[in-house]
PDB file of N, CA and C in Angstrom:
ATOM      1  N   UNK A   1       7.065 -38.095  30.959  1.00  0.00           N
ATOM      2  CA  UNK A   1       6.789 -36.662  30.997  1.00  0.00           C
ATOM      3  C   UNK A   1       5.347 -36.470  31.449  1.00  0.00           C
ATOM      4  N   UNK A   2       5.346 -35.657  32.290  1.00  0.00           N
ATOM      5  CA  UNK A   2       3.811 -35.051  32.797  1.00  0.00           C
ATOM      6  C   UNK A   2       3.655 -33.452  32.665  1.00  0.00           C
ATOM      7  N   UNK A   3       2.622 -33.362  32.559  1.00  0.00           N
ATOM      8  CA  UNK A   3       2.065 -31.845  32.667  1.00  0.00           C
ATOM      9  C   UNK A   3       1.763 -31.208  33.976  1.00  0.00           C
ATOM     10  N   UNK A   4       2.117 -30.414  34.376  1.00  0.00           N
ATOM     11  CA  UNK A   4       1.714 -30.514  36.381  1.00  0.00           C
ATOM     12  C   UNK A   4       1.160 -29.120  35.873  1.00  0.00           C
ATOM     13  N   UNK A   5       0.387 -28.946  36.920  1.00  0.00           N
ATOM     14  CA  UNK A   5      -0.328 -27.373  36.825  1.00  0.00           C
ATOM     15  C   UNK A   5      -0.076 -26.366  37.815  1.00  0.00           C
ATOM     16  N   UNK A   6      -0.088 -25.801  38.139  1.00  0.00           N
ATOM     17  CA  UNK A   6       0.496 -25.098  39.259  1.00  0.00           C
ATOM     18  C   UNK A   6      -0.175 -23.788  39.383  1.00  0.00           C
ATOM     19  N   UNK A   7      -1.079 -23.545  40.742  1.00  0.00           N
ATOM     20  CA  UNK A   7      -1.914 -22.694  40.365  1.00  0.00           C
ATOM     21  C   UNK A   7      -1.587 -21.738  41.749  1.00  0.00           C
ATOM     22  N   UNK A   8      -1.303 -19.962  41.370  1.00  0.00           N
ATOM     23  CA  UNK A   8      -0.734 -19.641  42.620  1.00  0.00           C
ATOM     24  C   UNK A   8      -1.926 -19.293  43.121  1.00  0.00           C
ATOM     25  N   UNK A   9      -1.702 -18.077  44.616  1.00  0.00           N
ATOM     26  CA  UNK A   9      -2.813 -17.691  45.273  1.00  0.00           C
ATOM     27  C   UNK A   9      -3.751 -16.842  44.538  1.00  0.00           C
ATOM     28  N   UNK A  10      -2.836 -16.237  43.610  1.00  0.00           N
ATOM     29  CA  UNK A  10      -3.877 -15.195  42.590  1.00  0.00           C
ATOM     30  C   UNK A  10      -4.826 -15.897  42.052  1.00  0.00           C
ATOM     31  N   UNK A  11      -4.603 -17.069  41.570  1.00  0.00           N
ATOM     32  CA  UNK A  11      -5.348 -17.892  40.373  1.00  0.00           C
ATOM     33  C   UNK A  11      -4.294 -18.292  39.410  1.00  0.00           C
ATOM     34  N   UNK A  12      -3.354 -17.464  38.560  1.00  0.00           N
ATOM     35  CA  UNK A  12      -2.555 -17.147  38.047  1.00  0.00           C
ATOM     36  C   UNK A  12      -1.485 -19.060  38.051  1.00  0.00           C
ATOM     37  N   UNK A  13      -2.283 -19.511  36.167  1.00  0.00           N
ATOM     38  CA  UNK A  13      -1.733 -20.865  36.579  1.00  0.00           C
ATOM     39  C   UNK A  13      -0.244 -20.645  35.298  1.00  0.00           C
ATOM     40  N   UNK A  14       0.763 -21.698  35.923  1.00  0.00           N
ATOM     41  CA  UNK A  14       1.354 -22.423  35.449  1.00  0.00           C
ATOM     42  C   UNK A  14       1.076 -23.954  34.841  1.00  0.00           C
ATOM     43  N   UNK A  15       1.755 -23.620  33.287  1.00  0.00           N
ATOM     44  CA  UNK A  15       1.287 -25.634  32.898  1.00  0.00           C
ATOM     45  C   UNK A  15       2.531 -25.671  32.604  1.00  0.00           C
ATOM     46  N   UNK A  16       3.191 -26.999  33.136  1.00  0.00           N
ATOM     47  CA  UNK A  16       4.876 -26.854  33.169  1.00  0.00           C
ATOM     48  C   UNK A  16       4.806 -28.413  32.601  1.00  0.00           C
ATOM     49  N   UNK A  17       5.646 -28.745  31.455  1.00  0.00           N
ATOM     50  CA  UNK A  17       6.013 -30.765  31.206  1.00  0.00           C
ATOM     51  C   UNK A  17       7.356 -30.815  32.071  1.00  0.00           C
ATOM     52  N   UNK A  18       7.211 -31.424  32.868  1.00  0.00           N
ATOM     53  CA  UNK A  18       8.336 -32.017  34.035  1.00  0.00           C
ATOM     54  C   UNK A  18       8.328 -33.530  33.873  1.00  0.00           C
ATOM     55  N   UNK A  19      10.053 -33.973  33.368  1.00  0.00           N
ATOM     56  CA  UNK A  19      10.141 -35.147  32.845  1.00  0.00           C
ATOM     57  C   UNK A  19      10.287 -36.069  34.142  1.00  0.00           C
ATOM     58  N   UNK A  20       9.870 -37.528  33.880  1.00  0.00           N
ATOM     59  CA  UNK A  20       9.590 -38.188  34.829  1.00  0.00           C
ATOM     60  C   UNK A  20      10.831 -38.636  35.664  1.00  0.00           C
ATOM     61  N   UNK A  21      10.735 -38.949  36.621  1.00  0.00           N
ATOM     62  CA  UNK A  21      11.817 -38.941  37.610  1.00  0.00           C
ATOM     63  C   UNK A  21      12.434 -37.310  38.303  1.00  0.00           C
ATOM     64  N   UNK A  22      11.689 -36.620  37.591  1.00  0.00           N
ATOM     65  CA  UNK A  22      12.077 -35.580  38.790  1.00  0.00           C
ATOM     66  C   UNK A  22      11.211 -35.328  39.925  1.00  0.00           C
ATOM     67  N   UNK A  23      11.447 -34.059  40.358  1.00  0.00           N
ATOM     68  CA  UNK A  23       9.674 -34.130  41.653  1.00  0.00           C
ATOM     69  C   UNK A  23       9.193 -33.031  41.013  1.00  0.00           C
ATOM     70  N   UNK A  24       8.128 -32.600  41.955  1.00  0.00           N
ATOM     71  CA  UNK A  24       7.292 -31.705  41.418  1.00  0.00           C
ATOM     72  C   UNK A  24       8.130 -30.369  41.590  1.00  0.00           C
ATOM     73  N   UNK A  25       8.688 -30.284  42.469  1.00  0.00           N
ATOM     74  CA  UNK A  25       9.573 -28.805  43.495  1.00  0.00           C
ATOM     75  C   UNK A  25      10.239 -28.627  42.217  1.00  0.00           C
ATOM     76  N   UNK A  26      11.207 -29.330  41.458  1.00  0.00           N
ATOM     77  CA  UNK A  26      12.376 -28.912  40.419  1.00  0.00           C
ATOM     78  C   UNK A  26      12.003 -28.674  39.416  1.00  0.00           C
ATOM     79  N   UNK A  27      10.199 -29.273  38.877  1.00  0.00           N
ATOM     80  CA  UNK A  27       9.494 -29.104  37.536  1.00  0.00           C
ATOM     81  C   UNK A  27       9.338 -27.346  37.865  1.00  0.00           C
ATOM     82  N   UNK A  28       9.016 -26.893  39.275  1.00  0.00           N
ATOM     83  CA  UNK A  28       8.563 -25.362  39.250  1.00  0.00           C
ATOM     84  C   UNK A  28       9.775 -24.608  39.310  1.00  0.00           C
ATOM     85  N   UNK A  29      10.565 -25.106  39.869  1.00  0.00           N
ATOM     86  CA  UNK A  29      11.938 -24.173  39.897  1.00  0.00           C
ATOM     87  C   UNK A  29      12.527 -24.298  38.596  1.00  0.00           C
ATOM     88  N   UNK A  30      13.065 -25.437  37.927  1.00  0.00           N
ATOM     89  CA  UNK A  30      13.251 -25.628  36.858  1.00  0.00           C
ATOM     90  C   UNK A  30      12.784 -24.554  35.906  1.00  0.00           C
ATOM     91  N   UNK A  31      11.907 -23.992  35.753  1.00  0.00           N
ATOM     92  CA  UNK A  31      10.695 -23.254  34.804  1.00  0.00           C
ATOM     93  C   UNK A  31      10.390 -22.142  35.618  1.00  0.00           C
ATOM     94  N   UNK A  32      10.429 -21.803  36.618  1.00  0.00           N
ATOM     95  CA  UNK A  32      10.497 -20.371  37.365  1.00  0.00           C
ATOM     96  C   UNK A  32       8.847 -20.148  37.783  1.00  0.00           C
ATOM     97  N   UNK A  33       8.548 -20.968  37.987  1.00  0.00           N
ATOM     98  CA  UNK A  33       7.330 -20.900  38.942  1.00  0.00           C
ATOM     99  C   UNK A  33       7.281 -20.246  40.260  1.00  0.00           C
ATOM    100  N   UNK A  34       7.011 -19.003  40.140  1.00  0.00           N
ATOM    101  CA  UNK A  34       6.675 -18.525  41.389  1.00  0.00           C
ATOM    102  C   UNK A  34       5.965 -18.946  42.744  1.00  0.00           C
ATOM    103  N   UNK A  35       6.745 -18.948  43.719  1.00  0.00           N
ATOM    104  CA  UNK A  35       6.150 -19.274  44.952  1.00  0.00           C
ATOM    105  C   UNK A  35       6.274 -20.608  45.445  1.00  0.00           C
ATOM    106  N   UNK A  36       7.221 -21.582  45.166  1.00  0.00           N
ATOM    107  CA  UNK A  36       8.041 -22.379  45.258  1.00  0.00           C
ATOM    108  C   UNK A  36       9.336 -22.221  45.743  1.00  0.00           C
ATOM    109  N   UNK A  37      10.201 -21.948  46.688  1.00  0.00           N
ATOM    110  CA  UNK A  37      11.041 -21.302  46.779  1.00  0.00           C
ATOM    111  C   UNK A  37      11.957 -22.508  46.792  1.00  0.00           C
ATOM    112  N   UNK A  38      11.847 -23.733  47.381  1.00  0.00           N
ATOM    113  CA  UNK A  38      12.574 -25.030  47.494  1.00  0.00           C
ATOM    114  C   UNK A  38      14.251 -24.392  48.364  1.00  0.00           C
ATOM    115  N   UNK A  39      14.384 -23.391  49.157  1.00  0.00           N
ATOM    116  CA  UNK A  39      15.517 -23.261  50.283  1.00  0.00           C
ATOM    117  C   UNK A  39      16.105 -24.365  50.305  1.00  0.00           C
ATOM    118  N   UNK A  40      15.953 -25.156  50.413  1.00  0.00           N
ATOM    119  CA  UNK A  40      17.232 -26.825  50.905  1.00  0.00           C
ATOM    120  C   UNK A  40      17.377 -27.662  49.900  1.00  0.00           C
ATOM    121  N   UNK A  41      16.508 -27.059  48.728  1.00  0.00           N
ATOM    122  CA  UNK A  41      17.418 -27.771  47.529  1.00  0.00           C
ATOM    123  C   UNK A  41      16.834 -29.119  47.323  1.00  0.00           C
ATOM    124  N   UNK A  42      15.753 -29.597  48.184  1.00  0.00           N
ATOM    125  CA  UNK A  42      15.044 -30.893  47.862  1.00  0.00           C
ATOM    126  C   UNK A  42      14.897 -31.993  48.790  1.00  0.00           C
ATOM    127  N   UNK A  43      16.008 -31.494  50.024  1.00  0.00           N
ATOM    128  CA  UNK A  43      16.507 -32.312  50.745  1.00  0.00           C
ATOM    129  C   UNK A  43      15.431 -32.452  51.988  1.00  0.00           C
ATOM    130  N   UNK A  44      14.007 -31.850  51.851  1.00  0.00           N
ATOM    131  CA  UNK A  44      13.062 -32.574  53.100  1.00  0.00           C
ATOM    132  C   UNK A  44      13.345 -32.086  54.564  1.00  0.00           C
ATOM    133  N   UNK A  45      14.218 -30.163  54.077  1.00  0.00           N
ATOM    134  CA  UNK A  45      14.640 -30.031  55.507  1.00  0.00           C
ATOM    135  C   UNK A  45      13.838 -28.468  55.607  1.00  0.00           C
ATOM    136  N   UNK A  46      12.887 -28.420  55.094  1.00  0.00           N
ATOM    137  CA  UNK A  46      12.107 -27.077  55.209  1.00  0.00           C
ATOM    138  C   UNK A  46      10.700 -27.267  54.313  1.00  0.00           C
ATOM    139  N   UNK A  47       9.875 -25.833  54.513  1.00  0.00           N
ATOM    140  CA  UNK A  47       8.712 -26.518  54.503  1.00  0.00           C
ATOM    141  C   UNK A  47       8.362 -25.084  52.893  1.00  0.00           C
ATOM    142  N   UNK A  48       9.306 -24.513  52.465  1.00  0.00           N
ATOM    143  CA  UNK A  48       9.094 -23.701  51.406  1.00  0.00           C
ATOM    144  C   UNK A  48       9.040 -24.220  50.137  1.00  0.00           C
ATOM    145  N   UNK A  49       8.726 -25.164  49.724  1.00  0.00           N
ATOM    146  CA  UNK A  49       7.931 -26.164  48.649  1.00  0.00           C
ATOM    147  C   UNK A  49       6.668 -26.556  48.804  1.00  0.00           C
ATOM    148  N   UNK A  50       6.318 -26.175  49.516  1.00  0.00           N
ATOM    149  CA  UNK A  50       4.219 -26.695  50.552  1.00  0.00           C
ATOM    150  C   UNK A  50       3.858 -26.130  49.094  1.00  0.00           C
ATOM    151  N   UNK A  51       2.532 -26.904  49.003  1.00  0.00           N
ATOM    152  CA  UNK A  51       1.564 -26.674  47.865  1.00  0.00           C
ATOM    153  C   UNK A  51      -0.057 -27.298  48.637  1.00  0.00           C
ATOM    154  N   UNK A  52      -0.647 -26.840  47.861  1.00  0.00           N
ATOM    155  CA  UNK A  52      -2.308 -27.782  48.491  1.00  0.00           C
ATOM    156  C   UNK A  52      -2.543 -28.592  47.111  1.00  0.00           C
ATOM    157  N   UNK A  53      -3.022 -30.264  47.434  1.00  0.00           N
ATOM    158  CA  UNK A  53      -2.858 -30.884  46.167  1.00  0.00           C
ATOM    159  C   UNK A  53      -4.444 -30.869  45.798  1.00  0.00           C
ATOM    160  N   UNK A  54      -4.153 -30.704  44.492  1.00  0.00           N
ATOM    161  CA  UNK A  54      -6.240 -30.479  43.850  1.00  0.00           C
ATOM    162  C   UNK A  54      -6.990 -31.656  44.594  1.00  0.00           C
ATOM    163  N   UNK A  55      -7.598 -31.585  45.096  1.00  0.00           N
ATOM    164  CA  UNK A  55      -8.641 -32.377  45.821  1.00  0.00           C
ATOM    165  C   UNK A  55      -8.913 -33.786  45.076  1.00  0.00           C
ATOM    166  N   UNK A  56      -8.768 -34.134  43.467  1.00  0.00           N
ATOM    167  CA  UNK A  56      -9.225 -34.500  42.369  1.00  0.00           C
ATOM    168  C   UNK A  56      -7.845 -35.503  42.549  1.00  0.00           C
ATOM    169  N   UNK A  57      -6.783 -34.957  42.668  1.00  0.00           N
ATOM    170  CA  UNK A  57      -5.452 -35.658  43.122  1.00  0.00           C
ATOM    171  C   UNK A  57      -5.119 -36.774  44.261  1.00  0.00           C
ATOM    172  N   UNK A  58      -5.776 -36.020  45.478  1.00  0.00           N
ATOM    173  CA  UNK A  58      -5.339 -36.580  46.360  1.00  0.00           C
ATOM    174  C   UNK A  58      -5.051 -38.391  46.977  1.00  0.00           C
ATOM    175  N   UNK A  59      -6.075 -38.726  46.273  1.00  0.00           N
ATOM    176  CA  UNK A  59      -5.542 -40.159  46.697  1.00  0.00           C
ATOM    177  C   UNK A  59      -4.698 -41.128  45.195  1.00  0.00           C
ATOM    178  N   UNK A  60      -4.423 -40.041  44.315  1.00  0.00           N
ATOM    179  CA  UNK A  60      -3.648 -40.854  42.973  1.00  0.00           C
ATOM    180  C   UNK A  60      -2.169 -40.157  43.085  1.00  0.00           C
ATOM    181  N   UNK A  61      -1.668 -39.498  44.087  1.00  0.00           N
ATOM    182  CA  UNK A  61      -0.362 -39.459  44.685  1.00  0.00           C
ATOM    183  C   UNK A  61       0.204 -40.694  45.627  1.00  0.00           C
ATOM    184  N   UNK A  62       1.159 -40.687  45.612  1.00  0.00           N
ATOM    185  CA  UNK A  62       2.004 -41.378  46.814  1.00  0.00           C
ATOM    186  C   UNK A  62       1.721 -40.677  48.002  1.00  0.00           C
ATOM    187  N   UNK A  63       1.585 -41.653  49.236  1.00  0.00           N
ATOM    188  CA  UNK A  63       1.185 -41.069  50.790  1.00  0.00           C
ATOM    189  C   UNK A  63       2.588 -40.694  51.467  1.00  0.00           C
ATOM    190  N   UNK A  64       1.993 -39.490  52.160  1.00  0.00           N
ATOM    191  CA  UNK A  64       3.071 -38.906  52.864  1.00  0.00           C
ATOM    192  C   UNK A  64       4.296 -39.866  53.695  1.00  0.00           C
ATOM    193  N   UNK A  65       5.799 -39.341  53.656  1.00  0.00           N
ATOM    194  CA  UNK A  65       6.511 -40.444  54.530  1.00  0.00           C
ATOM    195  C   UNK A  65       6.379 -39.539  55.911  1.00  0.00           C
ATOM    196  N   UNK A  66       6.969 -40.053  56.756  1.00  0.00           N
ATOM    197  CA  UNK A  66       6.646 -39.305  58.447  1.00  0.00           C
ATOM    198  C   UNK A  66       7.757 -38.354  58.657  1.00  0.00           C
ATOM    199  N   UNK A  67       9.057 -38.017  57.492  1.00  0.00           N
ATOM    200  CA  UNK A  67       9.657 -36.873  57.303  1.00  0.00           C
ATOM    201  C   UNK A  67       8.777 -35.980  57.361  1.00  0.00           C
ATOM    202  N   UNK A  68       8.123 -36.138  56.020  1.00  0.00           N
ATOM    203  CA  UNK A  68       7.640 -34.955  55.158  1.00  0.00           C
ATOM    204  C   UNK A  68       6.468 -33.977  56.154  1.00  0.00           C
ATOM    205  N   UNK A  69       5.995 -35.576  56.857  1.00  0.00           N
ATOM    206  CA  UNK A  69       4.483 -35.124  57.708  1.00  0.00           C
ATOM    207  C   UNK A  69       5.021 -33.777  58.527  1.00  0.00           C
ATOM    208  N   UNK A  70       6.181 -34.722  59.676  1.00  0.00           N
ATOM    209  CA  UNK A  70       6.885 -33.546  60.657  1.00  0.00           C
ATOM    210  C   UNK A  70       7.043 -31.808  60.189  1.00  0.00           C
ATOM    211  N   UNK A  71       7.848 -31.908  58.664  1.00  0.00           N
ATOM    212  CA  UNK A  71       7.667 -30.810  58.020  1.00  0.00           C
ATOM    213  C   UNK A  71       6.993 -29.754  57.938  1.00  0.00           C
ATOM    214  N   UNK A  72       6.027 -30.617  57.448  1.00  0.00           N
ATOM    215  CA  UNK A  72       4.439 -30.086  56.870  1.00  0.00           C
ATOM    216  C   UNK A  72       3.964 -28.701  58.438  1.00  0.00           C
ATOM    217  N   UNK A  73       4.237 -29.266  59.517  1.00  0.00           N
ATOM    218  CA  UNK A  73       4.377 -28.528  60.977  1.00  0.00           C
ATOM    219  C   UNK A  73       4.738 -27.300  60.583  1.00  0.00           C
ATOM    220  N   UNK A  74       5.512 -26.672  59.955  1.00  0.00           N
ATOM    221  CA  UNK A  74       6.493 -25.758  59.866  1.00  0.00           C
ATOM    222  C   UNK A  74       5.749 -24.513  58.259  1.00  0.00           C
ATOM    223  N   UNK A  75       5.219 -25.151  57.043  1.00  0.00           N
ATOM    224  CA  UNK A  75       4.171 -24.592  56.931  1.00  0.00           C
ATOM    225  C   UNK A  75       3.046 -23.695  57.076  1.00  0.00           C
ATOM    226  N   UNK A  76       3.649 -22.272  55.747  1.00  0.00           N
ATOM    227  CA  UNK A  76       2.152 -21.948  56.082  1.00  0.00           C
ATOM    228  C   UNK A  76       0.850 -22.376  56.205  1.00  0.00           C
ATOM    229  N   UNK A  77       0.003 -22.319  57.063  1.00  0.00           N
ATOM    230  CA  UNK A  77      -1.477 -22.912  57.290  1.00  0.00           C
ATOM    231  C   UNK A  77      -1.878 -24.584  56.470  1.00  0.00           C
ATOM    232  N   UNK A  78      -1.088 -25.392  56.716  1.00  0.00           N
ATOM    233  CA  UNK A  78      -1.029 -26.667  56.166  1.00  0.00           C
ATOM    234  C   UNK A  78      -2.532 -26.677  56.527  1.00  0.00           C
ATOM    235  N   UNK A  79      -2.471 -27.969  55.838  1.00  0.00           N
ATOM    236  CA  UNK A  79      -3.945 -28.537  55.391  1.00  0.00           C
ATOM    237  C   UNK A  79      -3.472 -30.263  55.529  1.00  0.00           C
ATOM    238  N   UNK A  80      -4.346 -30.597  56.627  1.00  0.00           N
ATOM    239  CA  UNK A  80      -3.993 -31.839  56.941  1.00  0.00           C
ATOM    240  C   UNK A  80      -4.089 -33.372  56.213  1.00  0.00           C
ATOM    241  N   UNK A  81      -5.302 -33.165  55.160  1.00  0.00           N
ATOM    242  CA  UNK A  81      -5.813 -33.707  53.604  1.00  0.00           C
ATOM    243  C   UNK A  81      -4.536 -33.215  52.456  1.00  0.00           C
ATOM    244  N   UNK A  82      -5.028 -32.209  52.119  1.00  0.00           N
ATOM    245  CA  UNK A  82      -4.356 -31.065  50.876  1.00  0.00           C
ATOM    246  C   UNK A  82      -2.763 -31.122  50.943  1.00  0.00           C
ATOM    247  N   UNK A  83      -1.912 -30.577  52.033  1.00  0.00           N
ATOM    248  CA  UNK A  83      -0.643 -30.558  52.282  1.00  0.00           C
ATOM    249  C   UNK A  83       0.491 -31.385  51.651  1.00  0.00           C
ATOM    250  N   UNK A  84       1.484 -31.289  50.737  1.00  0.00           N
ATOM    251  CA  UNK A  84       2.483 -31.553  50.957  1.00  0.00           C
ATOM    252  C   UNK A  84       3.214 -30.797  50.517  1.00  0.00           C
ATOM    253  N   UNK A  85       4.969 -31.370  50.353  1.00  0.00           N
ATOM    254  CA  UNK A  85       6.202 -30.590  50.262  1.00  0.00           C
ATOM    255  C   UNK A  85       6.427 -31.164  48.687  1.00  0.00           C
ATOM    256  N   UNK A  86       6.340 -30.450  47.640  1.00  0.00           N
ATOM    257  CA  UNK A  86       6.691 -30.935  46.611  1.00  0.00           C
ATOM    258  C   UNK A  86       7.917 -31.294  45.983  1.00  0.00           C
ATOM    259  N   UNK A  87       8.884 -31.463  46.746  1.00  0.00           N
ATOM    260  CA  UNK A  87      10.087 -32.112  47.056  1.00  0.00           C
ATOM    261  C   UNK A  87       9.696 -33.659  47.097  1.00  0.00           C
ATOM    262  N   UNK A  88       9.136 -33.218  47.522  1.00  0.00           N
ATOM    263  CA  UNK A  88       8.990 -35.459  47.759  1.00  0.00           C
ATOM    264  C   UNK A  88       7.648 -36.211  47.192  1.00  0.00           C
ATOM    265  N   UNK A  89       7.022 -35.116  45.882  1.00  0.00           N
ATOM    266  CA  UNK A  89       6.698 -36.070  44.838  1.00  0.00           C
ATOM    267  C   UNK A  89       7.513 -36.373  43.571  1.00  0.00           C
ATOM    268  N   UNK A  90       7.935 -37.258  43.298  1.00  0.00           N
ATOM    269  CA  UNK A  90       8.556 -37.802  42.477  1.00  0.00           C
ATOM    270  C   UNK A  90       7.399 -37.913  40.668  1.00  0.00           C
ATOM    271  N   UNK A  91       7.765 -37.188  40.508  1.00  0.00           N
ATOM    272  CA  UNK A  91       6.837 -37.297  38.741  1.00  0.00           C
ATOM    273  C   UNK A  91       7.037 -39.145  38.187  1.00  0.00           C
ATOM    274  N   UNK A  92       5.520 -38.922  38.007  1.00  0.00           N
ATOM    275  CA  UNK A  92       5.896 -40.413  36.975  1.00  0.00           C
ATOM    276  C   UNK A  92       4.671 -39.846  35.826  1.00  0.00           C
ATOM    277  N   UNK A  93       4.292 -40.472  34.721  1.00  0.00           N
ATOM    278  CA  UNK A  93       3.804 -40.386  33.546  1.00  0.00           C
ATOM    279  C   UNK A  93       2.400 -40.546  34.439  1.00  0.00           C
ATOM    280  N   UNK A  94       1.781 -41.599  35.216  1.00  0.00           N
ATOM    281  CA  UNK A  94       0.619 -41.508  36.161  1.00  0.00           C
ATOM    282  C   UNK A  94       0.068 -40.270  36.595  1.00  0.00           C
ATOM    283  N   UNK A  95       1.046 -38.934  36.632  1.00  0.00           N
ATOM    284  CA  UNK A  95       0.722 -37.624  36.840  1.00  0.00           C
ATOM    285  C   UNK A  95       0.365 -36.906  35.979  1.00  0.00           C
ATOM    286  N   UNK A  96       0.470 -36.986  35.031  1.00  0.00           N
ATOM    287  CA  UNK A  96       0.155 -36.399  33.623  1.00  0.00           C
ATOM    288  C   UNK A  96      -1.275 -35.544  34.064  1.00  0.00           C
ATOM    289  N   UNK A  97      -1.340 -34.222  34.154  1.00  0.00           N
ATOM    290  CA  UNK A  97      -2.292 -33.838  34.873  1.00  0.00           C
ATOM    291  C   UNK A  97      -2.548 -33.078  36.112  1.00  0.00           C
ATOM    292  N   UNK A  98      -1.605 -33.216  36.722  1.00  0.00           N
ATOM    293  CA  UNK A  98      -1.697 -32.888  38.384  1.00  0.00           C
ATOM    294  C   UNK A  98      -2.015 -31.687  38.539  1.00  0.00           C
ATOM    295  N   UNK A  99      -2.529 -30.981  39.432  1.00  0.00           N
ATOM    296  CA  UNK A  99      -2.445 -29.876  39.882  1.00  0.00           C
ATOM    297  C   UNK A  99      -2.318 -29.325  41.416  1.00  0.00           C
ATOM    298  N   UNK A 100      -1.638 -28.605  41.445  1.00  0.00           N
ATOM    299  CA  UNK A 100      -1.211 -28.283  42.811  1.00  0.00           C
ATOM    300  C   UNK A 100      -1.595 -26.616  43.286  1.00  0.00           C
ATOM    301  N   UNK A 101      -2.047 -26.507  44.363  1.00  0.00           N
ATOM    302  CA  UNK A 101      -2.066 -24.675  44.352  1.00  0.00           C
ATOM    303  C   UNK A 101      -1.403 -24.609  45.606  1.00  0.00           C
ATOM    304  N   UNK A 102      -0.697 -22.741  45.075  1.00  0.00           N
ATOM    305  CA  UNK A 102       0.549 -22.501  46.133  1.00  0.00           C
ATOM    306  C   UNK A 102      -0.307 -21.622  47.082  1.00  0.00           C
ATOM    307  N   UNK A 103       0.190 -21.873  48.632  1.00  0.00           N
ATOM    308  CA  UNK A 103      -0.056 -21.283  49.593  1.00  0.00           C
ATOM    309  C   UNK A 103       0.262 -19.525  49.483  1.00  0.00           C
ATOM    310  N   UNK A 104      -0.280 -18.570  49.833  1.00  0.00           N
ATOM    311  CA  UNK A 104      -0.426 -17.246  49.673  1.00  0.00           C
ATOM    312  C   UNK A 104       1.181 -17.208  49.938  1.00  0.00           C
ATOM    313  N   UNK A 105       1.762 -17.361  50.919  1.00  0.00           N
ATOM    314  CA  UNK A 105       3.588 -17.321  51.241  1.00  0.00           C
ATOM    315  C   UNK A 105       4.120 -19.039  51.449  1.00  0.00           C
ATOM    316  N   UNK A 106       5.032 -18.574  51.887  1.00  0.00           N
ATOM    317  CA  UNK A 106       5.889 -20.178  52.126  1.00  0.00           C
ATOM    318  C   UNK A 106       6.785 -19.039  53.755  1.00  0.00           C
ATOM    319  N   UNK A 107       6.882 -20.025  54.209  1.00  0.00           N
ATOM    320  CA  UNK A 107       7.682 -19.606  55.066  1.00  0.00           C
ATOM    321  C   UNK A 107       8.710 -20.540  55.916  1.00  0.00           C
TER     322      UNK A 107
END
């Protein structure tokens, strides 16, 4: 179990425990986190799960696969550091902590 944080464009945070083995996308939908919309259900075929990962994060995640990168294209105003699809982080107890902030829209 981890704590993920989830912070939207307002400021306006979410602290959500998302048990391990899920991703981050289903800890916010799961719990109704706004601005996550996850359209394809998880499946890495749209880009309405984008988050910017806390700076503090970024290299204690798993690195992007060259799906996700292509994706990331499709994204509001990705961030070539910051960017991913929270579909394809997978929670482990190592996250305990995370924080992610949501892009003003998803599109």
């Amino acid at each position: 179990m981890a704590k993920i944080t989830y912070i939207e464009h307002d400021g306006t945070r979410h602290e959500v425990e998302v048990p391990s083995g899920k991703t981050v996308m289903e800890g916010a939908r799961d719990n109704g986190v706004p601005g996550i919309d996850a359209d394809c259900g998880g499946a890495c075929a749209c880009s309405t799960c984008h988050v910017y990962v806390d700076e503090a994060w970024i290299g204690k995640i798993p690195q992007k696969e060259a799906m996700e990168e292509d994706m990331l294209d499709f994204a509001w105003e990705p961030d070539p550091v910051r960017s991913r699809l929270t579909c394809q982080i997978k929670v482990t107890d190592e996250l305990d902590g995370l924080v992610v902030h949501l892009p003003e829209k998803q599109i």
